[in-house]
N, C-alpha and C. Protein backbone atom coordinates (compact mmCIF):
# COMPACT_ATOMS: atom_id res chain seq x y z
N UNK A 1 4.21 228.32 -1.40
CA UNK A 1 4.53 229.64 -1.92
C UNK A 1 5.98 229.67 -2.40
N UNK A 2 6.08 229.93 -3.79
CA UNK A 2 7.49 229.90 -4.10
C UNK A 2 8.60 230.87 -3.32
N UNK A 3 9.84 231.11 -3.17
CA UNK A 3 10.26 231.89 -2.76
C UNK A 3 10.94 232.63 -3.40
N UNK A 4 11.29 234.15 -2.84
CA UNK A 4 11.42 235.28 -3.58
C UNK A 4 12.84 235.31 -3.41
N UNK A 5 13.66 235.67 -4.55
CA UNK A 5 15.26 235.84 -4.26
C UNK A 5 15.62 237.23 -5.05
N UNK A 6 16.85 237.45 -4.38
CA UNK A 6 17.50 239.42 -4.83
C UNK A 6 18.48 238.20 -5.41
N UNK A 7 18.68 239.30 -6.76
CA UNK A 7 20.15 238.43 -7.24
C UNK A 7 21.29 239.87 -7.30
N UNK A 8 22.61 239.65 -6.51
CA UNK A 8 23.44 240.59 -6.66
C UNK A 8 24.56 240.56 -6.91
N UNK A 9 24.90 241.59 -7.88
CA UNK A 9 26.36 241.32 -8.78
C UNK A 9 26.41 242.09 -9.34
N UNK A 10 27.82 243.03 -9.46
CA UNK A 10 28.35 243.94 -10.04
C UNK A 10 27.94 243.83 -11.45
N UNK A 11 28.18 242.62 -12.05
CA UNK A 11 28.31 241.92 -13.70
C UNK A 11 26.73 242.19 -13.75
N UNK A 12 26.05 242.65 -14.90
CA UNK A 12 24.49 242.77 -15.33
C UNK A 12 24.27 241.14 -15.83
N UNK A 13 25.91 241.04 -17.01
CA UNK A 13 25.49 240.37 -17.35
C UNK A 13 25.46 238.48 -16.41
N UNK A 14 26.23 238.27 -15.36
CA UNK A 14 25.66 237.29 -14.89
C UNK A 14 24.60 237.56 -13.80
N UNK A 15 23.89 238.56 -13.47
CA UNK A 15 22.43 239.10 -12.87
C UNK A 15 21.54 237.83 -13.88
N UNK A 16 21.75 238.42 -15.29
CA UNK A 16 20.94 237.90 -15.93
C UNK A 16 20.98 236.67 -16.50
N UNK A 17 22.12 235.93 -16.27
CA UNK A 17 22.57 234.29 -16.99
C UNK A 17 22.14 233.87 -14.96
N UNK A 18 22.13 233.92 -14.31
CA UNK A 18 21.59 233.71 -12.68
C UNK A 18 19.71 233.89 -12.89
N UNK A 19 19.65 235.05 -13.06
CA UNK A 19 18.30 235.18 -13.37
C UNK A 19 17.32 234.00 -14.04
N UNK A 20 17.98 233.91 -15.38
CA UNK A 20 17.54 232.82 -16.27
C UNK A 20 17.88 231.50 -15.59
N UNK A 21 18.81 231.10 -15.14
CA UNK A 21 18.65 229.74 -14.54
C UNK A 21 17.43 229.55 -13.40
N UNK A 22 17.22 230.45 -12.55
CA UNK A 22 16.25 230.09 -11.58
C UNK A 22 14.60 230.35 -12.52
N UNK A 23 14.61 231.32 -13.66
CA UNK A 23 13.16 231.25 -13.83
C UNK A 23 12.79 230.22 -14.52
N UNK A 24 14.14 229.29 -15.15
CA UNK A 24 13.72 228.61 -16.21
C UNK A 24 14.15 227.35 -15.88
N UNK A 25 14.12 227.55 -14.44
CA UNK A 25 14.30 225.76 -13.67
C UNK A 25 13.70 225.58 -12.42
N UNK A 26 13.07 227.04 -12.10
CA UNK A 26 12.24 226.79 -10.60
C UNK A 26 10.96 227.28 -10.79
N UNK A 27 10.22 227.42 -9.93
CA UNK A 27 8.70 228.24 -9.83
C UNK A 27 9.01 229.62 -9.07
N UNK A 28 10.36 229.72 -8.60
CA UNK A 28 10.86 231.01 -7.77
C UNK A 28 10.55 232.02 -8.60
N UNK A 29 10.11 233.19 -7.80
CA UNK A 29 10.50 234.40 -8.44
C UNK A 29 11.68 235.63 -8.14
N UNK A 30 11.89 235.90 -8.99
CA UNK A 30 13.28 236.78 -8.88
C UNK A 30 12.66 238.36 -8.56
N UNK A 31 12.71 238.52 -7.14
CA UNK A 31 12.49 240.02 -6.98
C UNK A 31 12.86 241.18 -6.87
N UNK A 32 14.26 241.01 -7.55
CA UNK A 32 15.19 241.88 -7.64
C UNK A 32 16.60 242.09 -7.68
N UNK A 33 17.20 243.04 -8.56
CA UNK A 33 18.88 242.56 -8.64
C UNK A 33 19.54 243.68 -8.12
N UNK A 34 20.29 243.86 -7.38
CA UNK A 34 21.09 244.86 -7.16
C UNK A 34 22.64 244.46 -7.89
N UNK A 35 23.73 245.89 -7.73
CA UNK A 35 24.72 245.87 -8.70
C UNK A 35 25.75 246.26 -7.51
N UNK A 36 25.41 246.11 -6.00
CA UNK A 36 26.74 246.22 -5.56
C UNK A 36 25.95 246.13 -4.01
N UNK A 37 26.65 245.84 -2.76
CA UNK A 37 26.13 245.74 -1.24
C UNK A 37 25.38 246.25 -0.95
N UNK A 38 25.38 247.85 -1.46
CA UNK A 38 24.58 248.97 -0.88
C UNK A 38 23.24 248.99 -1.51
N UNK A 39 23.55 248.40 -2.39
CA UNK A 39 21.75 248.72 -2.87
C UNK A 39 21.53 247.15 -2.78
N UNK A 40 22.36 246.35 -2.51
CA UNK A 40 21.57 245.05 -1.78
C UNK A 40 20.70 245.18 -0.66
N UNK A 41 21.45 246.05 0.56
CA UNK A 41 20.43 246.36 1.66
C UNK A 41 19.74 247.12 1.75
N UNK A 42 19.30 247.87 0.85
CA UNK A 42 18.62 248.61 0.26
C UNK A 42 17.45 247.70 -0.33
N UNK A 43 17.49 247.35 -0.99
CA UNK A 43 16.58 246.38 -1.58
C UNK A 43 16.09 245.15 -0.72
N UNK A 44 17.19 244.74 0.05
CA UNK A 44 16.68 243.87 1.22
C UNK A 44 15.62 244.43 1.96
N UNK A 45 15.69 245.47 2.49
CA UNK A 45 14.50 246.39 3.55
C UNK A 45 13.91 246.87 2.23
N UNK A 46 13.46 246.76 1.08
CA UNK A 46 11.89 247.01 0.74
C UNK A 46 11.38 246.00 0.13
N UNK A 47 12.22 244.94 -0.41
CA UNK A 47 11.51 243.75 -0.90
C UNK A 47 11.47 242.86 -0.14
N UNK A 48 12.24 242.39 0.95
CA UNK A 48 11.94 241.15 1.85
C UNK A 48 12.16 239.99 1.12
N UNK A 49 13.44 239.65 0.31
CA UNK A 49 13.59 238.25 -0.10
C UNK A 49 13.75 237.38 0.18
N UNK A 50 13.52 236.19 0.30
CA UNK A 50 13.86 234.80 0.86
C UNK A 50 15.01 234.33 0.88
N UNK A 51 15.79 234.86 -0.18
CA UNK A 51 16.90 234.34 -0.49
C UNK A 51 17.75 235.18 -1.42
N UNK A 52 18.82 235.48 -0.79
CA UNK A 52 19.63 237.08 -1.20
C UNK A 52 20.95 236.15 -1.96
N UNK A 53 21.42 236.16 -3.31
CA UNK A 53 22.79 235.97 -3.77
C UNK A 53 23.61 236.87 -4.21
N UNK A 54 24.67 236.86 -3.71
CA UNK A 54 25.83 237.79 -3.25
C UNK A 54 27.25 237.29 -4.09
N UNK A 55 27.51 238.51 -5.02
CA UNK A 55 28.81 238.05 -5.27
C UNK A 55 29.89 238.70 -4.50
N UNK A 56 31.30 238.23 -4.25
CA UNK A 56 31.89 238.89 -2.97
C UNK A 56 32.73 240.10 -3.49
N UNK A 57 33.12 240.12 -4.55
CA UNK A 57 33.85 241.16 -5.08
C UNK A 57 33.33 242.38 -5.81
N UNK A 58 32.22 243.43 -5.40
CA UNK A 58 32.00 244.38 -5.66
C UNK A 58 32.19 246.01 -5.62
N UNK A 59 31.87 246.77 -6.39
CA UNK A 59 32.20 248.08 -6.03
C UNK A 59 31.57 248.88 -4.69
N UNK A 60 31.92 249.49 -4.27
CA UNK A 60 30.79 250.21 -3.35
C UNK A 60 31.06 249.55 -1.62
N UNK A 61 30.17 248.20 -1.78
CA UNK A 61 29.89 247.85 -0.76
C UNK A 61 30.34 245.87 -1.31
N UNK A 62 31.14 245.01 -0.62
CA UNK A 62 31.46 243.47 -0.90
C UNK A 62 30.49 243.01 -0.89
N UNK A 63 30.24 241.60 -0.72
CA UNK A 63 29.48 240.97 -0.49
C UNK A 63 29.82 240.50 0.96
N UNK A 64 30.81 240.26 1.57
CA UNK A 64 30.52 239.70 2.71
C UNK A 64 30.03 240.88 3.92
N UNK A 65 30.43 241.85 3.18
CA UNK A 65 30.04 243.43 3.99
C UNK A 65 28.34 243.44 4.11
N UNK A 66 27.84 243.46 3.12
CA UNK A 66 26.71 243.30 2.87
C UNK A 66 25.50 242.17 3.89
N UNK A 67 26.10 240.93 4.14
CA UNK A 67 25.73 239.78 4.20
C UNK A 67 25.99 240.20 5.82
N UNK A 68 26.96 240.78 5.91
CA UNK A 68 26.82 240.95 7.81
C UNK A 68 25.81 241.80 8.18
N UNK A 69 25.59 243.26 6.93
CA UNK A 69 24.31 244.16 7.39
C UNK A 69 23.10 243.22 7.09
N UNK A 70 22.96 242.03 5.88
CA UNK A 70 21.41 242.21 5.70
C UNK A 70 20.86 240.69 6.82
N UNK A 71 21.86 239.93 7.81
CA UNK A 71 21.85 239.49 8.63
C UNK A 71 21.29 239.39 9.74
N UNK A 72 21.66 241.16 9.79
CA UNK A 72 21.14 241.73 11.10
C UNK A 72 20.01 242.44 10.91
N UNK A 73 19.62 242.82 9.49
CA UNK A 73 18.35 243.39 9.35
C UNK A 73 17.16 242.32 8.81
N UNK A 74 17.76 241.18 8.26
CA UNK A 74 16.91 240.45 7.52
C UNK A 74 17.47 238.92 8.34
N UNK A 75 16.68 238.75 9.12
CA UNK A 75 17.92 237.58 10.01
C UNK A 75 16.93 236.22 9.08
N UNK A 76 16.26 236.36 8.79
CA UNK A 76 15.34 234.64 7.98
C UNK A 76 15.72 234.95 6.56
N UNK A 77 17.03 235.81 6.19
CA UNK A 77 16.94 235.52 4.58
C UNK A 77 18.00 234.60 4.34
N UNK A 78 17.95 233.65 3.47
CA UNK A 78 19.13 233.15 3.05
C UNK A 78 19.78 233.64 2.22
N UNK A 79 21.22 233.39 2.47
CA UNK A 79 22.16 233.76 1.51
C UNK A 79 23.29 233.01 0.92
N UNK A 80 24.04 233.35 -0.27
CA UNK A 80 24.60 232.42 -0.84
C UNK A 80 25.51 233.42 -1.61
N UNK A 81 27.05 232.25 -1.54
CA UNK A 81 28.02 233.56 -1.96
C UNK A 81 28.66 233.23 -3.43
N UNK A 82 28.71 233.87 -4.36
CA UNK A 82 28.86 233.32 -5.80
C UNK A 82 29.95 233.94 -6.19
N UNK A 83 31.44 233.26 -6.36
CA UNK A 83 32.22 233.95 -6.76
C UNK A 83 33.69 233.09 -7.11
N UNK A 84 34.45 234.16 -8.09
CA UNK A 84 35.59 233.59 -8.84
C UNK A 84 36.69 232.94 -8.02
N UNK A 85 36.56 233.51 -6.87
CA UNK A 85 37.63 233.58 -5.38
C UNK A 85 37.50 232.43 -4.31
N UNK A 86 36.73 231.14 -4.72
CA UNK A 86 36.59 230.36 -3.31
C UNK A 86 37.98 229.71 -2.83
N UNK A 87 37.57 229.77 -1.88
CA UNK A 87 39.08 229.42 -1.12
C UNK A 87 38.51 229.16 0.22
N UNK A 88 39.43 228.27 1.01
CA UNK A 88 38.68 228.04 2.42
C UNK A 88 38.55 229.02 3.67
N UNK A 89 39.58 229.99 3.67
CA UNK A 89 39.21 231.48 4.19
C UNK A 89 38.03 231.83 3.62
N UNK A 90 38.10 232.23 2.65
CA UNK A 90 36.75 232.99 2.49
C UNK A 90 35.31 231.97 2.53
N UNK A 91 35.05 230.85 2.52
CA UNK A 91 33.96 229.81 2.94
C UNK A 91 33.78 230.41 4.56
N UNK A 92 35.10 230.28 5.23
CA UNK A 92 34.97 230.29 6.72
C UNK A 92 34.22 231.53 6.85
N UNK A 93 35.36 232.83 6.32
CA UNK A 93 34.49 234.17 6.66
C UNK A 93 32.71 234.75 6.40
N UNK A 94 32.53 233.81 4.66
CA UNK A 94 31.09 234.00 4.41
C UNK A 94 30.96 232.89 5.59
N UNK A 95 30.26 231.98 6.24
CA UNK A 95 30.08 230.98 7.02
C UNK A 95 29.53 232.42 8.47
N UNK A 96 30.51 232.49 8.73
CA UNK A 96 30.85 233.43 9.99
C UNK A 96 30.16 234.79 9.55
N UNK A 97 29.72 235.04 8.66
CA UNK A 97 28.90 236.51 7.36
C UNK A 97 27.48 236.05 7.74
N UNK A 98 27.32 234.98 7.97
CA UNK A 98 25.38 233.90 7.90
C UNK A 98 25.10 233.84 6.53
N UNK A 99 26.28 233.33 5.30
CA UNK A 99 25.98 232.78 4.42
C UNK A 99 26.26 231.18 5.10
N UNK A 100 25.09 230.66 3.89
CA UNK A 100 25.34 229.27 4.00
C UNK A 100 26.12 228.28 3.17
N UNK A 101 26.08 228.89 1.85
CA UNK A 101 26.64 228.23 1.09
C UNK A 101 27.21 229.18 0.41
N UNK A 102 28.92 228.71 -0.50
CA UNK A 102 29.78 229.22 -1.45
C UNK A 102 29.75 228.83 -2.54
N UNK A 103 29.31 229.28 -3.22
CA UNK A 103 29.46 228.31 -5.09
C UNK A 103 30.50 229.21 -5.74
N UNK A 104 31.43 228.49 -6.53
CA UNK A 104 32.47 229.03 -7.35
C UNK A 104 31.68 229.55 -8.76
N UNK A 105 32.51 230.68 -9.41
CA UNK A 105 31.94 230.56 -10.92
C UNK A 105 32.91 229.77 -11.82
N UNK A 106 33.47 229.71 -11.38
CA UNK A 106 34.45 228.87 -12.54
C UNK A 106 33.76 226.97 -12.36
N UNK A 107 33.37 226.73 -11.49
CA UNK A 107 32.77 225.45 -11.58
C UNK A 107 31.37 225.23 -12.57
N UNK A 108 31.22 226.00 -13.54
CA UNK A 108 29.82 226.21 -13.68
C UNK A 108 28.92 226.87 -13.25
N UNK A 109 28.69 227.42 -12.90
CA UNK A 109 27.86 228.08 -11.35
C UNK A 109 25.98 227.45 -11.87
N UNK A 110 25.54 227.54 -13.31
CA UNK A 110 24.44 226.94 -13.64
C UNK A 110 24.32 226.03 -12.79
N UNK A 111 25.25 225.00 -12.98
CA UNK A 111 24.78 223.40 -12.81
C UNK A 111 24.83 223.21 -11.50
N UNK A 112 24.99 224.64 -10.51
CA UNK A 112 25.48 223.62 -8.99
C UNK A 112 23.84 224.75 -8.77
N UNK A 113 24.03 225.93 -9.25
CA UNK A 113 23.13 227.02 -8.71
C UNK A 113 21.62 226.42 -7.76
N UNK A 114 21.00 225.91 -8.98
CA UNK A 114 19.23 225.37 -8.37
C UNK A 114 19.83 224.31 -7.35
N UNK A 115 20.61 222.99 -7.65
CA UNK A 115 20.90 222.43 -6.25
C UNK A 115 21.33 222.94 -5.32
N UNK A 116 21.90 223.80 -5.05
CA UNK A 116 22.51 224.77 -3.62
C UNK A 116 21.19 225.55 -3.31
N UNK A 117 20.32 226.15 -3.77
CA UNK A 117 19.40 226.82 -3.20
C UNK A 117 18.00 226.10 -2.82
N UNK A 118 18.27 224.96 -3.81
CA UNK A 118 17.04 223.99 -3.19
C UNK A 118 17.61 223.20 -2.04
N UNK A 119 18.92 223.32 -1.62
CA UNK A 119 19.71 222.89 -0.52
C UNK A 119 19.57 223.57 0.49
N UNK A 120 19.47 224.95 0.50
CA UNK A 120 19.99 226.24 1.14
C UNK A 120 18.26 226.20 1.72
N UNK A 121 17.75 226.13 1.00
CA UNK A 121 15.88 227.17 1.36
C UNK A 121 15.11 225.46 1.85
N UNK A 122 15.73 223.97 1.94
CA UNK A 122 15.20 223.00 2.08
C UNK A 122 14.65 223.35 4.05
N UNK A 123 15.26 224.14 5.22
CA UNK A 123 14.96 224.28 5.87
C UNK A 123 13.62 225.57 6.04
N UNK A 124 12.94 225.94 4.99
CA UNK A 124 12.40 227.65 5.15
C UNK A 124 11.16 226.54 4.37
């Protein structure tokens, strides 16, 4: 059964350059995008995704804010933190959040994206 992922990010437009890499390199389906924390866990408790991506710098609600609520409400989802800001503090803090993995955007984020989540979901 493929697995279902929330993609979340302030930006629509990398929702949708994220979006397109997983439909058009996996069998996953994308079940939803939220545009900031709060309607991540929001969307976490009605869609049940397998796999939640989180960018850390949003309006409203962060991502690592987020990742501590949908943790405790969604403790089997994976998560993954996508953002302009990696640095080894913030690895540690998402780490310590129950993300598993950090991908930068400035590294590409395409080319690492499907290997980190076929990395990330290789235990589920």
């Amino acid at each position: 059964m493929p697995h279902r992922i929330l993609i979340v990010d302030d930006s629509a437009i990398i929702r949708h350059s994220i979006r397109a890499c997983i439909e058009h390199n996996t069998d996953w389906e994308v079940c939803g995008e939220a545009e900031n924390g709060k309607v991540a866990i929001e969307k976490v408790r009605a869609l049940q995704p397998d796999v939640v991506t989180l960018d850390w710098q949003m309006p409203v609600m962060n991502g690592l804010e987020a990742a501590r609520e949908i943790r405790r409400i969604a403790p089997g989802a994976t998560m993954l933190l996508i953002t302009l800001h990696d640095n080894v503090l913030l690895t540690q803090e998402a780490r310590a959040a129950g993300i598993k993995e950090v991908l930068s955007k400035t590294e590409g984020v395409s080319d690492h994206l499907i290997a980190s989540l076929k990395n990330v979901t290789a235990d589920n």
